[in-house]
Protein backbone atom coordinates (compact mmCIF):
# COMPACT_ATOMS: atom_id res chain seq x y z
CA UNK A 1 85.76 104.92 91.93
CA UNK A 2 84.31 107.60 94.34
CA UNK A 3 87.52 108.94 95.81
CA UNK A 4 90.42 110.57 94.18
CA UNK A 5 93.53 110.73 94.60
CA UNK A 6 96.61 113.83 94.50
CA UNK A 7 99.91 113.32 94.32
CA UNK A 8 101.81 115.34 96.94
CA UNK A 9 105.48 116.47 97.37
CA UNK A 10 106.71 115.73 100.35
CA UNK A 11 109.42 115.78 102.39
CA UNK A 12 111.33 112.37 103.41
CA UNK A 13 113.58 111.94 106.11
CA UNK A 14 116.60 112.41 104.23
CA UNK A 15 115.26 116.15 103.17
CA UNK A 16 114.80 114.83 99.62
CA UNK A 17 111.33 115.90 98.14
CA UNK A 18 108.92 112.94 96.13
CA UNK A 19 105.63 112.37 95.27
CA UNK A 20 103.15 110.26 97.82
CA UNK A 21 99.66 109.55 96.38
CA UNK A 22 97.28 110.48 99.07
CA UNK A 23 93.59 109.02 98.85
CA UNK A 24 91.07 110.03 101.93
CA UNK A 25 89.13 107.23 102.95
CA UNK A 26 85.66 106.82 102.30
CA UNK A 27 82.82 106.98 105.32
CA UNK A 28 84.25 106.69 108.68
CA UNK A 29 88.17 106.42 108.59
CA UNK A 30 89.33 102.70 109.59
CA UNK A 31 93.02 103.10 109.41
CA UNK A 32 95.91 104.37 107.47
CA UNK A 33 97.63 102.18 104.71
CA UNK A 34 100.90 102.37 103.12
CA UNK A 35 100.64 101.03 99.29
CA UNK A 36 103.33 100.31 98.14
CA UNK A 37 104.16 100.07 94.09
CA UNK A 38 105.33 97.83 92.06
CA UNK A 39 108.42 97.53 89.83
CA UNK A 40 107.02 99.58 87.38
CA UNK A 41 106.35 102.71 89.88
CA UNK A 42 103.41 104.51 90.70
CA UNK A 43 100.95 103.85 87.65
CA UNK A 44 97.13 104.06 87.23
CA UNK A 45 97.36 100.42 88.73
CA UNK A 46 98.73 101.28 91.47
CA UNK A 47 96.38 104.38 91.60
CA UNK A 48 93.53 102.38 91.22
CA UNK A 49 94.33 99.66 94.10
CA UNK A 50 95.17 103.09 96.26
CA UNK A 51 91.02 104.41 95.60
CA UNK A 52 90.33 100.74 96.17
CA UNK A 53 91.49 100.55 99.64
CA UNK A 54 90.45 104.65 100.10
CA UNK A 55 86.86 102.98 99.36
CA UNK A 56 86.78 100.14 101.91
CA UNK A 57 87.80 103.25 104.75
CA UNK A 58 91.79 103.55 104.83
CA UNK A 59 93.40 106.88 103.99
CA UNK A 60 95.99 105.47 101.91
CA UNK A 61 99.83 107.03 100.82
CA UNK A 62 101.27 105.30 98.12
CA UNK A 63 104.99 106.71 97.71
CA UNK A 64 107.00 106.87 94.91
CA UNK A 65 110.16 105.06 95.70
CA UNK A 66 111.97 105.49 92.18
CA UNK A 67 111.65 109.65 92.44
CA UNK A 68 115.70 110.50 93.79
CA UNK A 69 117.00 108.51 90.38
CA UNK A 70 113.60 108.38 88.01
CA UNK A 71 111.54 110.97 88.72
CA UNK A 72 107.44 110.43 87.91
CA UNK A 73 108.78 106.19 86.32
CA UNK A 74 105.81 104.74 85.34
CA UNK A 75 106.41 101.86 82.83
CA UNK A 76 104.09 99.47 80.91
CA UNK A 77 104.30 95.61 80.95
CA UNK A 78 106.13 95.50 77.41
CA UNK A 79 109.78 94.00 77.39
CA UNK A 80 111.36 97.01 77.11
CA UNK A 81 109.71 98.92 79.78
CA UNK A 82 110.34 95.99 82.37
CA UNK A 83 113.77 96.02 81.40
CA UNK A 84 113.98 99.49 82.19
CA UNK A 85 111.99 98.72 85.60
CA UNK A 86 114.46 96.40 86.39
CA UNK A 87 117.29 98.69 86.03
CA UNK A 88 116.08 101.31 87.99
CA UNK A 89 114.90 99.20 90.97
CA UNK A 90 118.29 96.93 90.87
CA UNK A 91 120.86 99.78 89.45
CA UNK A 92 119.90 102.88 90.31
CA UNK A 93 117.79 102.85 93.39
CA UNK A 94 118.87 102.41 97.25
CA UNK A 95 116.25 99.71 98.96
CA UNK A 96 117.50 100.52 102.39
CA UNK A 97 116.67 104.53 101.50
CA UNK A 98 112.87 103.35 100.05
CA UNK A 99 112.37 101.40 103.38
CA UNK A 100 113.19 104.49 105.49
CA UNK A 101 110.53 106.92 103.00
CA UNK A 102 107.83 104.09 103.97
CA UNK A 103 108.57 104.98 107.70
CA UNK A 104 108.45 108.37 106.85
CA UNK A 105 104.92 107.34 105.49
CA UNK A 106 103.86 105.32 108.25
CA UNK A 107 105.22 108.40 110.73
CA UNK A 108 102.64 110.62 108.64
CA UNK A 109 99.79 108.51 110.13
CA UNK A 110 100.27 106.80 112.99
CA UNK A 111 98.96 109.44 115.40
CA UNK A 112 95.97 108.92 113.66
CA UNK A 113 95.01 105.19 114.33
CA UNK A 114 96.50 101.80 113.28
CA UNK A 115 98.76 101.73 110.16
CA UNK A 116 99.03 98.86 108.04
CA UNK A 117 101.09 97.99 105.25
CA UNK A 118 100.41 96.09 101.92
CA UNK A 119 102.32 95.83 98.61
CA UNK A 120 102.91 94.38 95.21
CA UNK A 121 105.77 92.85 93.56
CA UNK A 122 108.75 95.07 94.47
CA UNK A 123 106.46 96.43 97.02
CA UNK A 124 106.06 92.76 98.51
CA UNK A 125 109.45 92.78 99.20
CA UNK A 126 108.85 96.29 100.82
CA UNK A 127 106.08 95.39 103.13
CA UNK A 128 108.10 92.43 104.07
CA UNK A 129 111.12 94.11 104.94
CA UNK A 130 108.86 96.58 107.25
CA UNK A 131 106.53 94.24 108.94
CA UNK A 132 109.88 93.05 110.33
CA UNK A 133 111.74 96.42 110.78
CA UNK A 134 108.98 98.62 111.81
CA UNK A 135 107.23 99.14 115.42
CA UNK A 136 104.55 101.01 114.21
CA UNK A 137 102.09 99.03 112.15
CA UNK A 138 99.34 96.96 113.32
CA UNK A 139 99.41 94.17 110.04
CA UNK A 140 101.12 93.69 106.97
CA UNK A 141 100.01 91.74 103.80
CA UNK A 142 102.91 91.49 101.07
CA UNK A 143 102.36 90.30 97.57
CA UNK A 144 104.67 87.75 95.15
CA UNK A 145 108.36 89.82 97.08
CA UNK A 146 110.76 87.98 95.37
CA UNK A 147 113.28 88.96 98.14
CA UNK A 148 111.30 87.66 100.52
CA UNK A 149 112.74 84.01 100.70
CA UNK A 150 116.09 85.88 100.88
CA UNK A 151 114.97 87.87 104.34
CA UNK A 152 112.96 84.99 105.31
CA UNK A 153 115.67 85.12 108.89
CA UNK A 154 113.43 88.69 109.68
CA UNK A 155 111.04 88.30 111.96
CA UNK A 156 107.74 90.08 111.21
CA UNK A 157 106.91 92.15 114.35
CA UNK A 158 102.85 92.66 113.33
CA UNK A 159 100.79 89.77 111.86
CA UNK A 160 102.01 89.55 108.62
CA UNK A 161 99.97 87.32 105.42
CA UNK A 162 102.17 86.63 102.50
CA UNK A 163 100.96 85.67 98.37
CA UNK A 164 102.23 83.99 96.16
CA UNK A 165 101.46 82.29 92.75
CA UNK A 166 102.33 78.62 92.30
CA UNK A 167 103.34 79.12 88.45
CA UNK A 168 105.61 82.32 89.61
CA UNK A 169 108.48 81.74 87.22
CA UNK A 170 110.56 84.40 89.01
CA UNK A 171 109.78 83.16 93.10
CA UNK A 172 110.64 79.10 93.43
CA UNK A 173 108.36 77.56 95.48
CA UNK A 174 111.18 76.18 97.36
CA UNK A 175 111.82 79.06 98.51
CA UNK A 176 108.18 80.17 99.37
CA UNK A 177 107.93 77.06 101.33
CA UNK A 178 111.05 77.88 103.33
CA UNK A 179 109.61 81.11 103.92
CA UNK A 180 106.24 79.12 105.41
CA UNK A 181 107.80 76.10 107.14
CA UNK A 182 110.62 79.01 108.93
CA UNK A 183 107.34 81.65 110.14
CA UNK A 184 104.27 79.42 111.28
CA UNK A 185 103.13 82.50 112.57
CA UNK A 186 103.03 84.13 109.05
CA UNK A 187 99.75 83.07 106.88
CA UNK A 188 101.60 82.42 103.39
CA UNK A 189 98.67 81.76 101.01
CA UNK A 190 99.79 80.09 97.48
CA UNK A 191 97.74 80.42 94.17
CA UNK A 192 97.22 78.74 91.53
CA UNK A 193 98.00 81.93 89.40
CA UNK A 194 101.53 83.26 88.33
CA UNK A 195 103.70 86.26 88.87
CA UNK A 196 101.05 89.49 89.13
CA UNK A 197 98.18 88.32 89.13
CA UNK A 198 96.56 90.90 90.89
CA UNK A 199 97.07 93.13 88.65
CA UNK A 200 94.31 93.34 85.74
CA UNK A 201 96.42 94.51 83.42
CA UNK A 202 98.84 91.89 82.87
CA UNK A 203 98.88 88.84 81.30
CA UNK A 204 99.14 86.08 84.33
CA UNK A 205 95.81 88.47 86.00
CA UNK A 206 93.85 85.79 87.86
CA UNK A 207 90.48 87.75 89.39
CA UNK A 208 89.59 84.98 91.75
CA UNK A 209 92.73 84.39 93.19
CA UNK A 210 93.07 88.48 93.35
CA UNK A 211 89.80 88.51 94.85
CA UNK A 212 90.79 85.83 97.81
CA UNK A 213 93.46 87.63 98.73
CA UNK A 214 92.14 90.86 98.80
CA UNK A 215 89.63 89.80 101.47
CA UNK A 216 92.07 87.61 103.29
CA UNK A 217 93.90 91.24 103.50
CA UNK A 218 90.87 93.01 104.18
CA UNK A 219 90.27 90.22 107.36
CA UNK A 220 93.68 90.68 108.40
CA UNK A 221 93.29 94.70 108.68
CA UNK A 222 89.98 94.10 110.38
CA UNK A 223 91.35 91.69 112.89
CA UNK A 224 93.77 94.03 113.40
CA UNK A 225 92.17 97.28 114.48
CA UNK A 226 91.24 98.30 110.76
């Protein structure tokens, strides 16, 4: 990649201290975007999608949600590690608090330009949850949430895309379909592709369904002011 990336302290609203990853954008700055991570925290992955987006023009934060109970969590795809994942973002950590550090993060930016939101996994649910909490971004594209079908009464207050992959064995398509038949405002795009596969280093990785909805999120910032 041509950018790089630093992980910064900073302060949330709450006074509590944790690490963003901040990438400048490439060329002439489009936007700001708010990354959000996975379960598994804020790993080279997630790094790597951050330079991605940093390339393509958008400074980009990428907080690290898990910091107040697992400070620096980054975990691998083996059993044991998404067991631990699991426990931290179920157990241990506050959603409601990791919503208000993305506002903090979208705060950070929006005097700038347009904000926008995307995220993976966990972070689906995230950009979910803020697309229909937050007054300050100008699009929102969420990845395989699986709490999404559970908020699926929010209404998104930005144009808002949604993925998901057909074989998911964690999201029902029931449920995805509620989501789409409740919000025919909301573009939900389904996959033929399983649970993360945008992410290249897991098993259900599916680079042409990763690749269509990258642009489809891509089109939807650009529509959007980005």
């Amino acid at each position: 990649m041509t950018t790089s990336g630093t992980m910064i302290s900073t302060a949330m609203s709450d006074g509590a201290e944790i690490g963003v990853y901040h990438v400048e954008p490439k060329g002439q700055r489009k936007g700001g975007l708010v990354l959000i991570q996975e379960i598994f925290g804020v790993t080279d992955h997630i790094k790597d999608l951050c330079h991605g987006y940093a390339d393509d023009g958008y400074e980009v934060l990428a907080p690290a949600l898990y910091d107040r109970v697992a400070p620096n969590f980054q975990a691998s795809y083996e059993p044991q590690d998404i067991q631990q994942a699991i426990k931290v973002a179920r157990e241990l950590h506050s959603f409601p608090q990791a919503l208000e550090d993305v506002q903090t993060c979208i705060d950070a930016m929006k005097a700038k330009g347009p904000v926008f939101i995307t995220g993976y996994c966990y972070g689906g649910s995230v950009a979910w949850a803020m697309a229909c909490r937050s007054p300050d971004l100008a699009a929102a594209s969420g990845y395989y949430g699986s709490m999404v079908p559970s908020m699926a009464d929010q209404i998104p207050k930005c144009p808002t895309i949604l993925h998901f992959g057909r074989h998911d064995h964690g999201i029902p398509m029931d449920g995805v379909e509620a989501v789409a038949a409740k919000h025919p405002e909301v573009g939900v795009y389904i996959y033929d592709a399983g649970h993360g596969f945008n992410s290249d280093r897991r098993t259900d990785y599916d680079p042409a369904s990763a690749q269509l909805a990258r642009d489809r999120t891509l089109a939807l910032f650009a529509a959007n002011g980005g």
